[in-house]
Protein backbone atom coordinates (compact mmCIF):
# COMPACT_ATOMS: atom_id res chain seq x y z
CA UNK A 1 -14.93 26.83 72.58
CA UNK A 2 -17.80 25.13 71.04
CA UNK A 3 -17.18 26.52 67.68
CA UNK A 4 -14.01 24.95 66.83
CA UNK A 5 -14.93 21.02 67.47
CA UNK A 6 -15.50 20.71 63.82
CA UNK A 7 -11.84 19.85 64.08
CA UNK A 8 -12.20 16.92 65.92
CA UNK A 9 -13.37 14.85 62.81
CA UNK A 10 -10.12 14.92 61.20
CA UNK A 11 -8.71 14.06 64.53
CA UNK A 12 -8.20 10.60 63.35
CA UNK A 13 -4.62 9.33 62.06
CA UNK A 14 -5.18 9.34 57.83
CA UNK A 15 -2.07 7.91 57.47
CA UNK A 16 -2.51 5.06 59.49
CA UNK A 17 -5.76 4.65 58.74
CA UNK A 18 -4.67 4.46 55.14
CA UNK A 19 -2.28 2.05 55.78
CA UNK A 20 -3.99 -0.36 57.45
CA UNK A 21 -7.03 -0.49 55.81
CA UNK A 22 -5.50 0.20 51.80
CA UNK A 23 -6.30 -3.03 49.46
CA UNK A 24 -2.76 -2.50 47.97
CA UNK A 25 -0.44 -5.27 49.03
CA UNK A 26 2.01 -4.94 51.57
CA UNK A 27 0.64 -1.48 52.97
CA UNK A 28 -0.52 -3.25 55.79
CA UNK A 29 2.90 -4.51 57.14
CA UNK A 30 4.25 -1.34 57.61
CA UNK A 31 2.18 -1.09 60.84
CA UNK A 32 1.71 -4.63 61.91
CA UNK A 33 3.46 -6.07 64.81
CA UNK A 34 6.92 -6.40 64.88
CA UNK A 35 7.19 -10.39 64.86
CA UNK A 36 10.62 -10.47 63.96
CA UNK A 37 13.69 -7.63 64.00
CA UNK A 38 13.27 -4.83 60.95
CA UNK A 39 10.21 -6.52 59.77
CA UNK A 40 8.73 -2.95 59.05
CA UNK A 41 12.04 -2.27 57.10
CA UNK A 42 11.81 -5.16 55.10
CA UNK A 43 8.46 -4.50 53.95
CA UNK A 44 9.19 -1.11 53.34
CA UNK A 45 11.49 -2.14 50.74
CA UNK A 46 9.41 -4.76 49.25
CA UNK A 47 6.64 -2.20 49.05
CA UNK A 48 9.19 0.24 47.13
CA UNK A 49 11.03 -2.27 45.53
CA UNK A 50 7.16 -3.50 43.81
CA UNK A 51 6.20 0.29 43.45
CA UNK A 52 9.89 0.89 41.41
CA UNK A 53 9.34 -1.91 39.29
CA UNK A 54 5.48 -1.07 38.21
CA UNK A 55 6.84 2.64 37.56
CA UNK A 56 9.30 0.83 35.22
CA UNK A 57 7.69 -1.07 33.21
CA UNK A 58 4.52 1.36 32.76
CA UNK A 59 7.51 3.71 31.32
CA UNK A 60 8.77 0.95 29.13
CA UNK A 61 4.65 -0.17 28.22
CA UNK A 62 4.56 3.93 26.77
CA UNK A 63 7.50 3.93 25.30
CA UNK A 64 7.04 1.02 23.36
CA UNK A 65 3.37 2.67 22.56
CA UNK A 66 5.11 5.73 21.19
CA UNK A 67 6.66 3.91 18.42
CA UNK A 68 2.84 3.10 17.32
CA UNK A 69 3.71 -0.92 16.70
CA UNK A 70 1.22 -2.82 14.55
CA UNK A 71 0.77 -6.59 13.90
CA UNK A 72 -0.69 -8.28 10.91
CA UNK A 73 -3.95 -10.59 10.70
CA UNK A 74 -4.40 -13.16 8.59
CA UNK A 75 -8.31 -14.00 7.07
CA UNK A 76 -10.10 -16.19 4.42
CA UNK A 77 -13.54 -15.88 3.13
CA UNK A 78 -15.27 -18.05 0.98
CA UNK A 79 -16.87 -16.09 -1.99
CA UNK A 80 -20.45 -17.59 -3.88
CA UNK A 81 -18.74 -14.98 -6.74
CA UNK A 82 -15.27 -13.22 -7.27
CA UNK A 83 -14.92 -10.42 -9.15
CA UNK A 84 -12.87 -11.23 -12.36
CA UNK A 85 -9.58 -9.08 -13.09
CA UNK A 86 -9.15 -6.82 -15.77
CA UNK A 87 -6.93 -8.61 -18.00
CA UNK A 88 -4.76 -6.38 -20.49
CA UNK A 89 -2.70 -7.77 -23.09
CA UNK A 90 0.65 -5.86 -25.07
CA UNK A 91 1.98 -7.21 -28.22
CA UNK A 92 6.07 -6.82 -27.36
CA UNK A 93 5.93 -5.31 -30.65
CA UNK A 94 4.81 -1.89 -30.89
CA UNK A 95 4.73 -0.72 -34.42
CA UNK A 96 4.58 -2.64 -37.55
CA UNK A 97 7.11 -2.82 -39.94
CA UNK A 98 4.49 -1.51 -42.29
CA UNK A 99 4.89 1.68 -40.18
CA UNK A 100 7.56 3.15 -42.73
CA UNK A 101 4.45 2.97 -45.31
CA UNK A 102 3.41 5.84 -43.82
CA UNK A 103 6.34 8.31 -44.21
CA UNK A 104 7.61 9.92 -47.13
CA UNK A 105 10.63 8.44 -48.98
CA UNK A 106 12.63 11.17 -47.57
CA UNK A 107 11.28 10.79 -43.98
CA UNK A 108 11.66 6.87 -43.84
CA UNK A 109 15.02 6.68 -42.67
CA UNK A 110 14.15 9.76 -39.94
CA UNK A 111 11.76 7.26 -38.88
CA UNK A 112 13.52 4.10 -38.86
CA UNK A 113 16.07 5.91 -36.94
CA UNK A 114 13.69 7.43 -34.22
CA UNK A 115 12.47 3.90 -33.44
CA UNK A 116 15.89 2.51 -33.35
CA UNK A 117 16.77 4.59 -30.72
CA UNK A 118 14.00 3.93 -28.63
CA UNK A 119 14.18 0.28 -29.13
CA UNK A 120 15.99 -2.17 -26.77
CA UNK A 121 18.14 -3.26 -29.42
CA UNK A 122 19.76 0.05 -29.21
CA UNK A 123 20.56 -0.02 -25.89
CA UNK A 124 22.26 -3.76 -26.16
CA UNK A 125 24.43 -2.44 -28.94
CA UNK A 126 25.12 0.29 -27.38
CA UNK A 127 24.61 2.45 -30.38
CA UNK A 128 23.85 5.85 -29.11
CA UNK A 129 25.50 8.27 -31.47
CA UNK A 130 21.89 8.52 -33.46
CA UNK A 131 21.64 11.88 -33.81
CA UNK A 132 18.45 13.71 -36.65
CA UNK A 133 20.24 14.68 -39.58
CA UNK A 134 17.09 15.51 -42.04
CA UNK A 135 14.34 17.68 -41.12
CA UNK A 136 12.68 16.18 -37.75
CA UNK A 137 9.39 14.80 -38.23
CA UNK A 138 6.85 15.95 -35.62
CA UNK A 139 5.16 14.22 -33.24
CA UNK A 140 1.49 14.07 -33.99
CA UNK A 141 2.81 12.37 -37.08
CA UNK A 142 4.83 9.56 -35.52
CA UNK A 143 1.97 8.98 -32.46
CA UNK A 144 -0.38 9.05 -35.44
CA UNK A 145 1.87 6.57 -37.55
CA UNK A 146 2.58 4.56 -34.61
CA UNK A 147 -1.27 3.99 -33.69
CA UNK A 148 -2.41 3.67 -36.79
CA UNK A 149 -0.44 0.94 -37.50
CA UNK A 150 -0.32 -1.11 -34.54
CA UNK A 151 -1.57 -4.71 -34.08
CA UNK A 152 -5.10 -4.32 -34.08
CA UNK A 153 -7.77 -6.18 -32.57
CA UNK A 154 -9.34 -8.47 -35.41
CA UNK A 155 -5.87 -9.58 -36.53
CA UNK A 156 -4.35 -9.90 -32.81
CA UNK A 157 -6.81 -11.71 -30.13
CA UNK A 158 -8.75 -14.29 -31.88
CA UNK A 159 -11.51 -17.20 -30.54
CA UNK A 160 -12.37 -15.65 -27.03
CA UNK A 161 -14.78 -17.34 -24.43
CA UNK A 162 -15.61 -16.39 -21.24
CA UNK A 163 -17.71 -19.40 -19.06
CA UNK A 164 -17.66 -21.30 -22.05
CA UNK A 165 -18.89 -18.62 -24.26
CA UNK A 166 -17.67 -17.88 -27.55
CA UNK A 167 -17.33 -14.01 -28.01
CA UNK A 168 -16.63 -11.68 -30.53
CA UNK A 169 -13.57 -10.44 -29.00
CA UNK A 170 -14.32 -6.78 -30.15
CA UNK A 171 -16.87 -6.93 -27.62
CA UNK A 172 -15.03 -7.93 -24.86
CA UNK A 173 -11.34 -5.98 -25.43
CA UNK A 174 -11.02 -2.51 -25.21
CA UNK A 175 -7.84 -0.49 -26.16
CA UNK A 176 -5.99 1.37 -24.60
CA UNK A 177 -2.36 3.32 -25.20
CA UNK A 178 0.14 2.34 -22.67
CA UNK A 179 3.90 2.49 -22.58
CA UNK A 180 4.54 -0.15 -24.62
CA UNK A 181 2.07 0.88 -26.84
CA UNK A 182 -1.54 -0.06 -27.96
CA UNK A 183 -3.03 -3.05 -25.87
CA UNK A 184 -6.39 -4.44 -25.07
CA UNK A 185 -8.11 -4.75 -21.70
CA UNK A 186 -10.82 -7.54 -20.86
CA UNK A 187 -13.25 -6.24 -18.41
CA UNK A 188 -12.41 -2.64 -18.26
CA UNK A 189 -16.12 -1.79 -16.81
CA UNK A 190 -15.69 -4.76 -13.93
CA UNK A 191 -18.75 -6.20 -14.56
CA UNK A 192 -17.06 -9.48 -14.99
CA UNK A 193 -17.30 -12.23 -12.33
CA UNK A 194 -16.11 -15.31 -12.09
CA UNK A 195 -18.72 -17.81 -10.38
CA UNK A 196 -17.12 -21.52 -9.64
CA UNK A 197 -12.95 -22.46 -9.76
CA UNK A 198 -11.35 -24.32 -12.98
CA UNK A 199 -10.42 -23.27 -16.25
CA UNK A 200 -14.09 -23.66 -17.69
CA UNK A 201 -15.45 -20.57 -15.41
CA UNK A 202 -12.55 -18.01 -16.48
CA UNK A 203 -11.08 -16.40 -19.75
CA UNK A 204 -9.59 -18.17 -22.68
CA UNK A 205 -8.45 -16.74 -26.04
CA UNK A 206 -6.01 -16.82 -28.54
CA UNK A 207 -3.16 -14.47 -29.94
CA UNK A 208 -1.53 -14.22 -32.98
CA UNK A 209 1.64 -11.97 -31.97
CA UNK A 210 1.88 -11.71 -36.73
CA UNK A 211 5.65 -12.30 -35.91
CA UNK A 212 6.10 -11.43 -39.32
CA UNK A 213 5.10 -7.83 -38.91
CA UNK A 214 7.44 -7.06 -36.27
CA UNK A 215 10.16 -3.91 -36.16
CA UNK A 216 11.87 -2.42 -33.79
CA UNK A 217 10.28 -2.16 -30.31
CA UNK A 218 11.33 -1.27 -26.42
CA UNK A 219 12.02 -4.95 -26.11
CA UNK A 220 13.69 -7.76 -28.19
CA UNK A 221 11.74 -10.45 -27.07
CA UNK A 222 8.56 -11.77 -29.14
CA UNK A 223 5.21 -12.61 -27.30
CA UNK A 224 3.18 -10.76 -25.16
CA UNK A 225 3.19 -8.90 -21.68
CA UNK A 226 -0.06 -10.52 -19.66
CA UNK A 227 -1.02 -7.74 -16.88
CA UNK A 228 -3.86 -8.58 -14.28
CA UNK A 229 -5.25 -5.57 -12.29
CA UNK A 230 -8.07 -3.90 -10.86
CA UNK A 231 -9.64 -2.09 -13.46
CA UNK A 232 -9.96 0.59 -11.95
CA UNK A 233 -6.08 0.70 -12.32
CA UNK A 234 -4.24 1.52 -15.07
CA UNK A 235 -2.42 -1.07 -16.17
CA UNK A 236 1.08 -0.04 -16.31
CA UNK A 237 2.95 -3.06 -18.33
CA UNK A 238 6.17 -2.46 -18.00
CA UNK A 239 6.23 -2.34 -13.92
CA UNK A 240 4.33 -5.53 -13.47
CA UNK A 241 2.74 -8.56 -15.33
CA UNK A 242 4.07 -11.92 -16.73
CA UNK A 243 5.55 -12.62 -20.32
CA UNK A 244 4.35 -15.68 -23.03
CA UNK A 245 5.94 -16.87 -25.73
CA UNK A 246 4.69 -18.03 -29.12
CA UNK A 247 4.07 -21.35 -29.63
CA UNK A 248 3.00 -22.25 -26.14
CA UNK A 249 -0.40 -22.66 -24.23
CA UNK A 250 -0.49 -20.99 -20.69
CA UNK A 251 -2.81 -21.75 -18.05
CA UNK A 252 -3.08 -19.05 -15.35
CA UNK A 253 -4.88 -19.58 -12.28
CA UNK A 254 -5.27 -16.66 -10.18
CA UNK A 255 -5.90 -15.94 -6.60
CA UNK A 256 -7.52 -12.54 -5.24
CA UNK A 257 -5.76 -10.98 -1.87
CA UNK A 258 -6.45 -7.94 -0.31
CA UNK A 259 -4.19 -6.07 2.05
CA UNK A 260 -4.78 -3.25 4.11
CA UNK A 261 -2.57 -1.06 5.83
CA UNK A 262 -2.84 1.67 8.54
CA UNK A 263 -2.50 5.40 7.64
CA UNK A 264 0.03 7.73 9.73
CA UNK A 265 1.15 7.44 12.67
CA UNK A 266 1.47 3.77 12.17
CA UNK A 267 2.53 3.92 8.31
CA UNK A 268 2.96 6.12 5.56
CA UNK A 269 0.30 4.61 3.17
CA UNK A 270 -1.69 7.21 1.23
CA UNK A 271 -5.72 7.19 2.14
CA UNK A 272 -7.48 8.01 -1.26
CA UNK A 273 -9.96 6.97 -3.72
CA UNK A 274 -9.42 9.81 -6.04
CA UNK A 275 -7.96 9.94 -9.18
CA UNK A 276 -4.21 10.67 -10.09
CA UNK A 277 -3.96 13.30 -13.01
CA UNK A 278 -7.77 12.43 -13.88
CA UNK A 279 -5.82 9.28 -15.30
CA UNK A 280 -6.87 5.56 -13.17
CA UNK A 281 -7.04 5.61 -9.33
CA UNK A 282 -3.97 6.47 -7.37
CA UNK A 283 -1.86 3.55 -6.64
CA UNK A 284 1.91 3.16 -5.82
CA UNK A 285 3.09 2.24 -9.49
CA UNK A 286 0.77 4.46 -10.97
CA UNK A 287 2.39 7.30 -9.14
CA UNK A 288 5.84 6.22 -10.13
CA UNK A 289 5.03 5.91 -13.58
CA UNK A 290 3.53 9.75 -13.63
CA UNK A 291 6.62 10.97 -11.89
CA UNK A 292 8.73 9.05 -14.63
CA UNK A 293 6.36 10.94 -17.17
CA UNK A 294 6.98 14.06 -15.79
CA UNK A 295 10.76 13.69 -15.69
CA UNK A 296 11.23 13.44 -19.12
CA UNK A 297 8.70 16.12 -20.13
CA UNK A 298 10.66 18.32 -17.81
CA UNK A 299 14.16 17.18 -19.06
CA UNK A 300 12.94 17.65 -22.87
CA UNK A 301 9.62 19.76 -23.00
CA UNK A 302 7.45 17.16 -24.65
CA UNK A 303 6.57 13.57 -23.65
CA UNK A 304 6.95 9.85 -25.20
CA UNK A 305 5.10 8.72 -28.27
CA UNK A 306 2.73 6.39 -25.53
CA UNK A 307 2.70 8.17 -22.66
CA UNK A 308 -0.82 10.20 -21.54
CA UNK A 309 -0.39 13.68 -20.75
CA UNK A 310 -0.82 17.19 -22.38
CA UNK A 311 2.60 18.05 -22.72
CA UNK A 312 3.15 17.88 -26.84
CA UNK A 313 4.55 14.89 -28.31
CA UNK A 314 8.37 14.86 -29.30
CA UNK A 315 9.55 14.92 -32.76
CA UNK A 316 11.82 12.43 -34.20
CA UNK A 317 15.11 14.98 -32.92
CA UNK A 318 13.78 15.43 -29.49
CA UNK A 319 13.10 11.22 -29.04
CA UNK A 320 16.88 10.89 -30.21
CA UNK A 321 18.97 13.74 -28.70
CA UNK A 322 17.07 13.68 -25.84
CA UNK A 323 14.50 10.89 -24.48
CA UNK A 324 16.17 8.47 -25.60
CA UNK A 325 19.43 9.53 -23.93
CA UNK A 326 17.73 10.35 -20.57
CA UNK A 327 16.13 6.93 -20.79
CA UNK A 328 19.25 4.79 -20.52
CA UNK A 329 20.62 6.96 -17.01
CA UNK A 330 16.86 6.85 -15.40
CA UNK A 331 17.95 3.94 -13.09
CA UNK A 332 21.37 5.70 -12.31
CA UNK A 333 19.80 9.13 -11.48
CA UNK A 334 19.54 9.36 -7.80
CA UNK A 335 17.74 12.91 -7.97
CA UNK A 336 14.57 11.41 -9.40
CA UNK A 337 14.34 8.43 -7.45
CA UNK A 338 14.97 10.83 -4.30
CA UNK A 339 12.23 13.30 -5.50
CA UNK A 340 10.09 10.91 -6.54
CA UNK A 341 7.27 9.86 -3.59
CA UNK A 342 5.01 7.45 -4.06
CA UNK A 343 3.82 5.86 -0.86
CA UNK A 344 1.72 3.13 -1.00
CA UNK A 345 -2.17 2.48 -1.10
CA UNK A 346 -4.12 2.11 2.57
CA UNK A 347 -5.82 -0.44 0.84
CA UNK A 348 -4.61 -2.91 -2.32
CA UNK A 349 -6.16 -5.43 -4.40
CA UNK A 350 -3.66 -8.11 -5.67
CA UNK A 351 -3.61 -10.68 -7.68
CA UNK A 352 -1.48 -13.36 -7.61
CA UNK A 353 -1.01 -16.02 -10.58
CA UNK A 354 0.56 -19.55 -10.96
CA UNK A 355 1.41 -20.53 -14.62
CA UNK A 356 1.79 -23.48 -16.40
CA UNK A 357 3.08 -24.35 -19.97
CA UNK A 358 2.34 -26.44 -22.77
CA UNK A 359 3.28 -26.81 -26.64
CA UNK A 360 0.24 -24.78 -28.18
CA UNK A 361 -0.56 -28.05 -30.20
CA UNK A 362 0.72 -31.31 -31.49
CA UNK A 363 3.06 -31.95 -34.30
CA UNK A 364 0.26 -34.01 -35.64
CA UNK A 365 -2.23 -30.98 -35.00
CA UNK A 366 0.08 -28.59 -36.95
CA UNK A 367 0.95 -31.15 -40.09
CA UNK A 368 -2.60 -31.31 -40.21
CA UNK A 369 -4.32 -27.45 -40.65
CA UNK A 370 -0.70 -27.42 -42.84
CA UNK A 371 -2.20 -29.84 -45.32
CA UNK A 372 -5.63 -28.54 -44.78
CA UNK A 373 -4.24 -24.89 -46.21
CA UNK A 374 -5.56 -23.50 -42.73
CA UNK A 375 -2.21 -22.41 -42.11
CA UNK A 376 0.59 -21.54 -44.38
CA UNK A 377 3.14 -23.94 -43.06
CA UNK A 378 3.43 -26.18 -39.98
CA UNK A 379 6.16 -23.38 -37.91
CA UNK A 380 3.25 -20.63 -38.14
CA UNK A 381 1.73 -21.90 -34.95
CA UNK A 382 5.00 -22.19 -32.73
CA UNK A 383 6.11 -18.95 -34.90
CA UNK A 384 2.92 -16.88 -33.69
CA UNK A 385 0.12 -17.82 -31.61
CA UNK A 386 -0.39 -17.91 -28.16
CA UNK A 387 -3.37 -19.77 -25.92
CA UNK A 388 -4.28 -17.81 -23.34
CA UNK A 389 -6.16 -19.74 -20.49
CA UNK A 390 -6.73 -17.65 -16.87
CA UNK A 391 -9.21 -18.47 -14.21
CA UNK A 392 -9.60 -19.03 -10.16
CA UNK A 393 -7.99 -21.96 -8.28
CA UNK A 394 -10.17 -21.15 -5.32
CA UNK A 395 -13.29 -19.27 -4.15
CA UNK A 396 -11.43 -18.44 -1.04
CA UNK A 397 -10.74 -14.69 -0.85
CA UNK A 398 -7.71 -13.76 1.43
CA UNK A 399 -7.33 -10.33 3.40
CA UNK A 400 -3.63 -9.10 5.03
CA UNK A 401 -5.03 -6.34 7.35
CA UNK A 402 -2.21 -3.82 9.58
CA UNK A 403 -4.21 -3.39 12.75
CA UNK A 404 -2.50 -1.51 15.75
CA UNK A 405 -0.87 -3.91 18.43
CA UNK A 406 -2.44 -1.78 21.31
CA UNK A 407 -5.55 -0.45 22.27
CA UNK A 408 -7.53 1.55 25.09
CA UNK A 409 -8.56 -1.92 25.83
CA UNK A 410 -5.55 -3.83 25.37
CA UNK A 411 -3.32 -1.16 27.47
CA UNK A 412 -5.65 -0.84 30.11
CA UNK A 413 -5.42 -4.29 30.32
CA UNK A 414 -1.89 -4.71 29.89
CA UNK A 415 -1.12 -2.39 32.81
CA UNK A 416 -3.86 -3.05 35.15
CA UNK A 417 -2.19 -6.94 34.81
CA UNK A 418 1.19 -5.56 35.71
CA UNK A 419 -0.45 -3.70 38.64
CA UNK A 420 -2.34 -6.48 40.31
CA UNK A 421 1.30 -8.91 39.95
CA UNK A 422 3.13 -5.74 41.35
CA UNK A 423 1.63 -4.48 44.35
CA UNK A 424 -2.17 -6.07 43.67
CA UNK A 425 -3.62 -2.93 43.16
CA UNK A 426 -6.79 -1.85 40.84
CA UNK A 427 -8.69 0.54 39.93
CA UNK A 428 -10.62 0.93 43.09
CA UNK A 429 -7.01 0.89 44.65
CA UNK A 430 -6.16 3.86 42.35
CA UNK A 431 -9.74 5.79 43.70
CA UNK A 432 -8.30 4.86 47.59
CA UNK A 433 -5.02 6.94 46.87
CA UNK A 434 -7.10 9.76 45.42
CA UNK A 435 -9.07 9.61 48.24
CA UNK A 436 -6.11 9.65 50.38
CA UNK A 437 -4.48 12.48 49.13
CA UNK A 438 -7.75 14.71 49.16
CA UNK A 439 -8.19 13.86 53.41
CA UNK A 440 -4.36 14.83 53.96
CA UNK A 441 -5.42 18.35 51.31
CA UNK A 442 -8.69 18.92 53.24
CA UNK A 443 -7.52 18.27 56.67
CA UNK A 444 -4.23 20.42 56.26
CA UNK A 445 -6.71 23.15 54.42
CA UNK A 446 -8.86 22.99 57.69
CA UNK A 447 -5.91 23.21 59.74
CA UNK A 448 -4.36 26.27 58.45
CA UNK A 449 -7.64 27.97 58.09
CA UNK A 450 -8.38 26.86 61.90
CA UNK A 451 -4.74 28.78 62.80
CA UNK A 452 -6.30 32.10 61.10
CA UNK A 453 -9.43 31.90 63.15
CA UNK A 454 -7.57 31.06 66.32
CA UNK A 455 -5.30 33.94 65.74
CA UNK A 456 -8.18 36.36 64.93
CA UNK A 457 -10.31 35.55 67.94
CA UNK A 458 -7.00 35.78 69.78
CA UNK A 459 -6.83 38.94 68.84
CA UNK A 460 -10.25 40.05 69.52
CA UNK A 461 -10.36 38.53 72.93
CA UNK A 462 -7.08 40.61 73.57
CA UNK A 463 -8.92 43.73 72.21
CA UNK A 464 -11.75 42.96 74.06
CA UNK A 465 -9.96 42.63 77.17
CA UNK A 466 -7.68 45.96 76.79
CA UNK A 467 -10.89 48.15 76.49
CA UNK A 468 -12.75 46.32 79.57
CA UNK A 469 -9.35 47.30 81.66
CA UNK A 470 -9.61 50.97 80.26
CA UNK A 471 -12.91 51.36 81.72
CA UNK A 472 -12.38 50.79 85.04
């Protein structure tokens, strides 16, 4: 019947059609002549063999993927400026000796006590049987005490130029209470920039440590703690900086290096801009040190003479019974390191320094402002002041970026590569075995749906036929 040659167009052999006419390699053997015995057979496996080994490593290409592998790039700029570091400088010494001046004859030794036990000296002698014995003294008064008479300004950084410049250093330094006390920050409101290399474009200044003045403090050593950081950043002296001596000249030069790194899945560096506690922008130390802060407010109910917060501050008992006992076990307690989480920045502004040294002057230099009267006596130099000398070695800014080791791009690529060596398919090879697959679907759809009309009219014509022969 007339009806049903529709068929006829999917007459044609798909399969064979397919394989003799597919642009994947090898296909085209399986139907070729047989030129020598098994030839078919042999190209069969070949065919499989390249198939097996595609399906392999595409498998391997995604599992490797899963693992979300990065690779780090490597770039320099050169910079017409570079944006100066804020530069904060601690006295090792905390408090003055003159601090006692401030406390009662009864409360002196209370005092003296409380900042024995939270010196380093302390810990070295292992003298930690301090415990209050008079009335404790509270804490507004020691903070109070403590700031009041720290090194200050006018009598600590002296003779300060920037470019050249000679500025009043009160101009220039602002303080600011850390944990090892009162220090002073150059460019806190990074507008400083540094516009050519060598120590005449950067920061020089003197310090005079007053050696003289000194009592007990969290470290033994005399000098200062040199910290350079974005100032944005809170400075954080006793996690990071460099230490100078009295008596010497230092030259730092400095080189600015920024490294990025990816976000989860890849990493576990923290994406954020905002501000930790309302206290400097988040950053891996600064988190640490809040965490420490929070330990010890939680262990004793009140926080460290130079620590920000809002818990109170302790009073001479709680500093010796208990902060100052907590203090020595902090790098023994493996609850608070486990608790504490502090992943890193996304994105990290470094700065790296190379120092030099140098007598701060000349026998002959100090034997002179000796005999002038500028200085008491020729050791007061060595004794007490530092030269401070920091600027750029290069112009050259350097970037450390984590960028992911595959892409859309690079994984298309990647596989289509492995296709094309495997069986020299591509993409339009890929649309052929769609294309394929949807002939073999439409013709078998046509078939079966052909068998239900054959059936039907089968049926009918038997119908048809039964009441024809009723009748007659």
């Amino acid at each position: 019947m007339i009806r049903y040659t529709t068929e006829m167009v999917f007459n044609t052999n798909i399969v064979e059609e397919f394989k003799n006419t597919s642009s994947i390699h090898g296909l085209s053997r399986f139907g070729g002549p047989e030129l020598y015995s098994r030839r078919k057979l042999i190209w069969i496996i070949l065919v499989l063999a390249a198939a097996s080994g595609l399906f392999i490593f595409v498998i391997l290409e995604f599992l490797h993927l899963s693992h979300n592998p990065t690779i780090t790039s490597f770039s320099t700029s050169i910079q017409e400026t570079i944006d100066f570091p804020a530069v904060t400088v601690c006295n090792l010494n905390q408090v003055k000796s003159s601090v006692l001046d401030c406390f009662s004859e009864e409360d002196k030794v209370e005092a003296s006590k409380t900042f024995y036990a939270l010196s380093e000296l302390s810990i070295i002698l292992e003298h930690f049987g301090l415990r209050s014995t008079n009335k404790p003294i509270p804490g507004d008064v020691l903070y109070s005490c403590a700031r009041n008479h720290s090194h200050q300004i006018g009598d600590m950084i002296r003779y300060c130029h920037f470019k050249q410049e000679l500025i009043d250093c009160n101009d220039i330094f602002t303080p600011i209470m850390t944990e090892l006390g009162v220090c002073y920050t150059f460019n806190k409101d990074a507008q400083m920039v540094a516009e050519s290399v060598g120590e005449t474009a950067g920061l020089r200044f003197f310090v005079n440590i007053q050696q003289d003045l000194y009592f007990f403090s969290s470290t033994i050593q005399a000098g200062v703690k040199v910290v350079l950081h974005d100032p944005s950043e809170e400075p954080l002296p006793s996690l990071r900086g460099f230490l100078v001596g009295p008596g010497l000249s230092a030259g730092c030069s400095i080189r600015k290096t920024k490294v990025i790194t990816l976000p989860s899945p890849y990493g576990s560096c923290r994406e954020v801009s905002d501000k930790l506690s309302g206290i400097g922008t988040y950053s891996e130390l600064t988190c640490f040190k809040h965490c420490l802060d929070d330990y010890f407010v939680q262990k004793c109910g009140c926080r460290h003479l130079f620590t920000n917060g809002k818990a109170e501050f302790c009073d001479s008992q709680q500093l010796m019974d208990c902060y100052a006992e907590y203090q020595k076990n902090i790098s023994r307690n493996s609850d608070f390191l486990h608790n504490c989480s502090c992943p890193p920045n996304c994105e990290t502004i470094k700065y790296e320094t190379s120092l030099s040294y140098a007598a701060f002057t000349s026998n002959f230099i100090a034997s002179y402002l000796s005999n002038q009267s500028i200085l008491p006596n020729e050791d007061y130099l060595s004794r007490n002041f530092i030269d401070l000398r920091l600027f750029y070695n290069s112009m050259i800014e350097e970037a450390t970026e984590e960028v992911p080791e595959k892409t859309v791009g690079s994984i298309l690529g990647t596989v289509g590569g492995q296709m094309g060596m495997f069986i020299g398919a591509s993409i339009l090879s890929i649309v052929e075995i769609i294309e394929f697959f949807c002939l073999l679907m439409t013709k078998g759809s046509q078939k079966v749906a052909n068998s239900k009309r054959r059936k039907l009219d089968e049926s009918t014509d038997h119908i048809d036929e039964t009441e024809n022969t009723s009748k007659m």
